[in-house]
Protein backbone atom coordinates (compact mmCIF):
# COMPACT_ATOMS: atom_id res chain seq x y z
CA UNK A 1 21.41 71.88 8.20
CA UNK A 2 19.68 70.25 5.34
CA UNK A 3 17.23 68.01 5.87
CA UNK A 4 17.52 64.76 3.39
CA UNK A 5 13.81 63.87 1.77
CA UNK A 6 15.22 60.57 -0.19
CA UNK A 7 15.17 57.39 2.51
CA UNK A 8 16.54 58.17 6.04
CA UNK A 9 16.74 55.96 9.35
CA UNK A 10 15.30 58.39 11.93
CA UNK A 11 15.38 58.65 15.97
CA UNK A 12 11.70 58.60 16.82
CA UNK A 13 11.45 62.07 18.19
CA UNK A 14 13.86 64.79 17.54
CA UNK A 15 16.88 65.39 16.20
CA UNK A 16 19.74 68.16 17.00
CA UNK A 17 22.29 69.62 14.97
CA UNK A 18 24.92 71.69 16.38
CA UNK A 19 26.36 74.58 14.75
CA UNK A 20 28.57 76.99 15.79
CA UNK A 21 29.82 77.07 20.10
CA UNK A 22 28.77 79.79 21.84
CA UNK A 23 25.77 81.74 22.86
CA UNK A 24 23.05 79.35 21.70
CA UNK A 25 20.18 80.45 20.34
CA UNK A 26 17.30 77.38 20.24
CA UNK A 27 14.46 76.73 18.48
CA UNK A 28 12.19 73.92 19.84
CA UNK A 29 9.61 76.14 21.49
CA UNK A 30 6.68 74.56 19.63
CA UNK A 31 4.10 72.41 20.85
CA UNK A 32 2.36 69.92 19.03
CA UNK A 33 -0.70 67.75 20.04
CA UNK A 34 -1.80 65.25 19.60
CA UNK A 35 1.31 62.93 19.96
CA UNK A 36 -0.28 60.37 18.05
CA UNK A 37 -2.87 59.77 15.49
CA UNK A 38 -5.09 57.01 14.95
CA UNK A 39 -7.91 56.28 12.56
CA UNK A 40 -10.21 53.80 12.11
CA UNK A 41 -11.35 52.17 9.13
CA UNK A 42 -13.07 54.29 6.86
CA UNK A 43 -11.61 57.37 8.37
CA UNK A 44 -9.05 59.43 5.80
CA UNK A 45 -8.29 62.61 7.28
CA UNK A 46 -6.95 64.34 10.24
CA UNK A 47 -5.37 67.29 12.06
CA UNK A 48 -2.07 68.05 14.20
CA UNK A 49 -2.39 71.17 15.85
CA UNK A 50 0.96 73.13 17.00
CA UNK A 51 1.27 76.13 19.21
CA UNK A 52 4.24 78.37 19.53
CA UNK A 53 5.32 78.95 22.90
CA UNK A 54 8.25 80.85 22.36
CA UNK A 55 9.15 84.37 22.07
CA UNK A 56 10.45 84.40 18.56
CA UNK A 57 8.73 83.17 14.98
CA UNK A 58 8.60 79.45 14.33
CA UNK A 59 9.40 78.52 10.72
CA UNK A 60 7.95 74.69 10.03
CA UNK A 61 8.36 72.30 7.97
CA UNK A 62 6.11 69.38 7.36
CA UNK A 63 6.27 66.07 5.62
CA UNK A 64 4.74 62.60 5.95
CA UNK A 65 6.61 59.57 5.68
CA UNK A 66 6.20 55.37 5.15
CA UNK A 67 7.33 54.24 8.20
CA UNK A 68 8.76 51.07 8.37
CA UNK A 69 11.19 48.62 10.60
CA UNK A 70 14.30 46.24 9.50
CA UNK A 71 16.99 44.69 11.85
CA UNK A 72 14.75 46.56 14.72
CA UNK A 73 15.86 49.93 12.79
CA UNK A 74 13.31 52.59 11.89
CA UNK A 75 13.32 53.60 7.97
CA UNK A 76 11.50 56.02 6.42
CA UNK A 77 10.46 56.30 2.91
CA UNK A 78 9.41 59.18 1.23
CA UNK A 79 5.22 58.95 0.08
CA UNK A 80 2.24 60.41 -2.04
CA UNK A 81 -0.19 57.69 -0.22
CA UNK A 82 -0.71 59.84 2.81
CA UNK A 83 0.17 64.26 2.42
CA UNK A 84 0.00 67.09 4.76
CA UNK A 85 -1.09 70.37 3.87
CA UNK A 86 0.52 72.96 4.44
CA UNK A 87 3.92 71.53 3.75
CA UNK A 88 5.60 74.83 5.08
CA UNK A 89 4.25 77.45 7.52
CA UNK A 90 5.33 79.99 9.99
CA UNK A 91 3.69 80.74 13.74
CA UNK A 92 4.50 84.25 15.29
CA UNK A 93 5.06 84.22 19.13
CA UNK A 94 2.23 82.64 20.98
CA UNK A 95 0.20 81.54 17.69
CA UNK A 96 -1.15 78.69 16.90
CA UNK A 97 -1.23 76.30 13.23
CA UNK A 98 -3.43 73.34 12.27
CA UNK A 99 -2.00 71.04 9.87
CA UNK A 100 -4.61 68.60 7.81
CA UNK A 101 -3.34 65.34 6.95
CA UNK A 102 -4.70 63.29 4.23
CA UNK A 103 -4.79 59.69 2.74
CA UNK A 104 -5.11 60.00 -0.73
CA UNK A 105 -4.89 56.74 -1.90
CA UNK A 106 -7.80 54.96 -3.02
CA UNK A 107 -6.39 51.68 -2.03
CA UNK A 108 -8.78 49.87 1.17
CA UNK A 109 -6.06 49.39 4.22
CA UNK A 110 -5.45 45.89 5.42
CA UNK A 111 -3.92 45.30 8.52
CA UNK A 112 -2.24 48.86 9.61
CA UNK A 113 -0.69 51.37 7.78
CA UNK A 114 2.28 53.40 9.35
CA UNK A 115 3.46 56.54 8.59
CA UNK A 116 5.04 59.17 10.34
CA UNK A 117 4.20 62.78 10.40
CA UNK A 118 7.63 64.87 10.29
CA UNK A 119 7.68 68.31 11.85
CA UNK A 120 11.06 70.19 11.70
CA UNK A 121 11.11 73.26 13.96
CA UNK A 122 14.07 75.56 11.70
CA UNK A 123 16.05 77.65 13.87
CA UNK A 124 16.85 81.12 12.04
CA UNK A 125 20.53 81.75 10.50
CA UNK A 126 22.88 83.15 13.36
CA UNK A 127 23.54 86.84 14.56
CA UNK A 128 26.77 86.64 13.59
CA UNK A 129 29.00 83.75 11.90
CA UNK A 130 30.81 81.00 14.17
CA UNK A 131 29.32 82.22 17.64
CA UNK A 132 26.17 81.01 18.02
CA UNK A 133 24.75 77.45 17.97
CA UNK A 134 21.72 76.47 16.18
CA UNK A 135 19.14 73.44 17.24
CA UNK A 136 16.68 72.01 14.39
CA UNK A 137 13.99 70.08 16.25
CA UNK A 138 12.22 67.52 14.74
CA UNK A 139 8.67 66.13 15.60
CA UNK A 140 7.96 62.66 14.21
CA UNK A 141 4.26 61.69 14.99
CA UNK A 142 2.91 58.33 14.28
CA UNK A 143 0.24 58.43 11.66
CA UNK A 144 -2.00 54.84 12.16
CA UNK A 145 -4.59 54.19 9.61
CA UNK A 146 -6.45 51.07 10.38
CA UNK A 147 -8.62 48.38 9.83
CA UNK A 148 -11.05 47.02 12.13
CA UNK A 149 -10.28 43.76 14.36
CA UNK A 150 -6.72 44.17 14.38
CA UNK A 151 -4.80 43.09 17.57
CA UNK A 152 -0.95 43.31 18.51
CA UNK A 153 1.18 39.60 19.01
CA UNK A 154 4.39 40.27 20.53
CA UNK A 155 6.61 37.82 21.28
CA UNK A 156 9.79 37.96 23.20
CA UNK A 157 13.43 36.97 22.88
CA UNK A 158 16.48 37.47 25.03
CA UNK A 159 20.17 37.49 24.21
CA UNK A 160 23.35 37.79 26.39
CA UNK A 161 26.59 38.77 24.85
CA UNK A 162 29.22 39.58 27.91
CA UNK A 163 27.52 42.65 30.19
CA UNK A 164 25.01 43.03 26.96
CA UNK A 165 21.46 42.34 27.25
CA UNK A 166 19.71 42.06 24.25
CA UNK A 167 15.67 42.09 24.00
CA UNK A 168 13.54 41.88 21.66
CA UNK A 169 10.13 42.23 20.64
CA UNK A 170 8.69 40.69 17.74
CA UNK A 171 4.58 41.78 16.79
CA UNK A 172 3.30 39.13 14.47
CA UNK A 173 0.04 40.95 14.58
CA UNK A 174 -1.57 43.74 12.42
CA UNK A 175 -1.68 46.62 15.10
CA UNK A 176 1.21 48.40 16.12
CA UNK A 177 2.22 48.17 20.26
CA UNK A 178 3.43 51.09 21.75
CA UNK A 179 5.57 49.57 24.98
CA UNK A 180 6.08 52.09 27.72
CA UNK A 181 7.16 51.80 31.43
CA UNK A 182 9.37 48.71 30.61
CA UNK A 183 10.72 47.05 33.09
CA UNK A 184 13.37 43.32 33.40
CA UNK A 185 14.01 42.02 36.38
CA UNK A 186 15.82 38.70 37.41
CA UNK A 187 15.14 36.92 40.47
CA UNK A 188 13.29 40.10 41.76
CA UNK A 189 16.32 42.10 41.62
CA UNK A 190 15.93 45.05 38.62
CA UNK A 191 18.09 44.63 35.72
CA UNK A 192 17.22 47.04 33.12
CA UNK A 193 14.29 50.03 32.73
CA UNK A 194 13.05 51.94 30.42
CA UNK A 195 11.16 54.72 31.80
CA UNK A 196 8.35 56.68 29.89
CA UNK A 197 7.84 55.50 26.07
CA UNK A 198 10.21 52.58 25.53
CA UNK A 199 9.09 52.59 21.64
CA UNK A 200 7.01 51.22 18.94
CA UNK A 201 7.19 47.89 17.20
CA UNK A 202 4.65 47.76 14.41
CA UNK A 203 2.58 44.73 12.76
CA UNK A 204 5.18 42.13 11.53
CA UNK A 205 8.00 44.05 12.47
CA UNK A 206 10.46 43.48 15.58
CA UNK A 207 12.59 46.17 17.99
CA UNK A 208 15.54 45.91 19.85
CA UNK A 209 16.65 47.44 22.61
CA UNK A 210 20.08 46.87 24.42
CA UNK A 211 21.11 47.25 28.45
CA UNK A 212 24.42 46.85 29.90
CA UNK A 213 23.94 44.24 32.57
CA UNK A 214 25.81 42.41 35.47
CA UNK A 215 24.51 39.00 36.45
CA UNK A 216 22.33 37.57 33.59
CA UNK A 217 23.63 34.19 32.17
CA UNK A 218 22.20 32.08 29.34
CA UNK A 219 19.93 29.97 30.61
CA UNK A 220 18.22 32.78 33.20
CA UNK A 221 14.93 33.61 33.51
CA UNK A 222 13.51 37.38 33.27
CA UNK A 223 10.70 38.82 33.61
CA UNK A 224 8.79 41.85 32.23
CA UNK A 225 6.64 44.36 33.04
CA UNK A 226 5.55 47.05 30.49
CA UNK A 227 2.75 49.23 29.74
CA UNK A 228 1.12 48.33 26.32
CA UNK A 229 -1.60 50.15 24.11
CA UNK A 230 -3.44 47.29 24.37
CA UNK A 231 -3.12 46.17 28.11
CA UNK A 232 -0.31 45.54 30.54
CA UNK A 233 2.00 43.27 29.34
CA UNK A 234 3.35 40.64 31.90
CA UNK A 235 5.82 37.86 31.09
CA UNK A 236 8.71 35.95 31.64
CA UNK A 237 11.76 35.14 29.01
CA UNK A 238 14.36 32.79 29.17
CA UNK A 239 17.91 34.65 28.08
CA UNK A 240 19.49 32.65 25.22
């Protein structure tokens, strides 16, 4: 599958593409750590390492990207501000790889900047063609660079349309928020959950998420639990 390079919406994880429909043969055996990166003001350069825990050879390859939100959509723009080096590599069975990541431009950051660090794990061609199926994984690590002082302001809205529940988190603040363990309830009774990472919403930015739900009217009240980067966040909404 090709991979595009000229501005893509993105899933913030992986991606799979399915090829072929029998006898699969998957490639997704790398690790990579750390899951996020962070760096204070001042602070221009980092490292991802990834490990190969497969049996076969892992062919990589690596890009950075603007990362930006519209409409609570993720959008990714292709940039020289921030590079990764090297932009291609390979990792024989139970190897290991260090990728350097740079900012290069010369610009001081205000507020945050966001970019995402794109990792696409390449399966090799088939045995044989039309019976085998192919995966392409794709890593997408936040990249955070930062200045200092900057806090998260999320506000929250609530929609009903029929059985659809529609939240929403707008950050009016500088620092990203990184939600995870979110949970809605209505008059103590669970409504909708998001276990694990429930998502990002970065500074000035808003995401959406939506839940099939039986019971919420306009005019309820919700409230909502969720693990923050910043703290625990605790708080009621009022469904419009």
């Amino acid at each position: 599958m090709r991979l595009k390079t000229n501005k893509t919406n993105l899933a913030t994880v992986a991606f799979l593409a399915a090829l072929g429909t029998t006898c699969p043969a998957i490639a997704g055996t790398m690790q990579v750590s750390p899951i996020s990166i962070e760096l204070a003001a001042g602070v221009t350069t980092s490292t991802e390492n990834l490990e190969n825990k497969g049996t076969t050879m892992i062919t990589a390859q690596v890009r950075v990207f603007k990362w930006d939100q519209k409409d609570g959509k993720e959008i990714l723009t292709p940039t020289t501000d921030v590079v990764a080096s090297p932009p291609a590599l390979k990792i024989e069975p139970g190897g290991k790889a260090t990728i350097r990541v740079v900012r290069l431009s010369k610009a001081p950051v205000t507020g945050e900047e966001s970019y995402r660090l794109i990792i696409d794990d390449i399966p090799p061609p088939p045995d044989k063609a039309g019976d085998s199926v192919s995966f392409a994984v794709r890593h997408a690590i936040p990249v955070f660079f930062q200045a200092p002082g900057i806090k998260t302001q999320l506000s929250w809205t609530a929609t009903i349309h029929g059985d659809n529940l529609e939240l929403t988190a707008n950050n009016a603040g500088d620092l990203h928020a990184r939600l995870a363990q979110l949970v809605v309830t209505s008059v103590g009774k669970q409504v909708a959950a998001l276990n694990g990472l429930a998502g990002y919403v970065i500074g000035h930015d808003t995401t959406h998420w939506v839940f099939k739900v039986k019971g919420v009217q306009v005019g309820s009240t919700l409230a909502l639990k969720a693990a923050g980067n910043d703290g625990p966040i605790d708080t009621t909404i009022v469904v419009k």
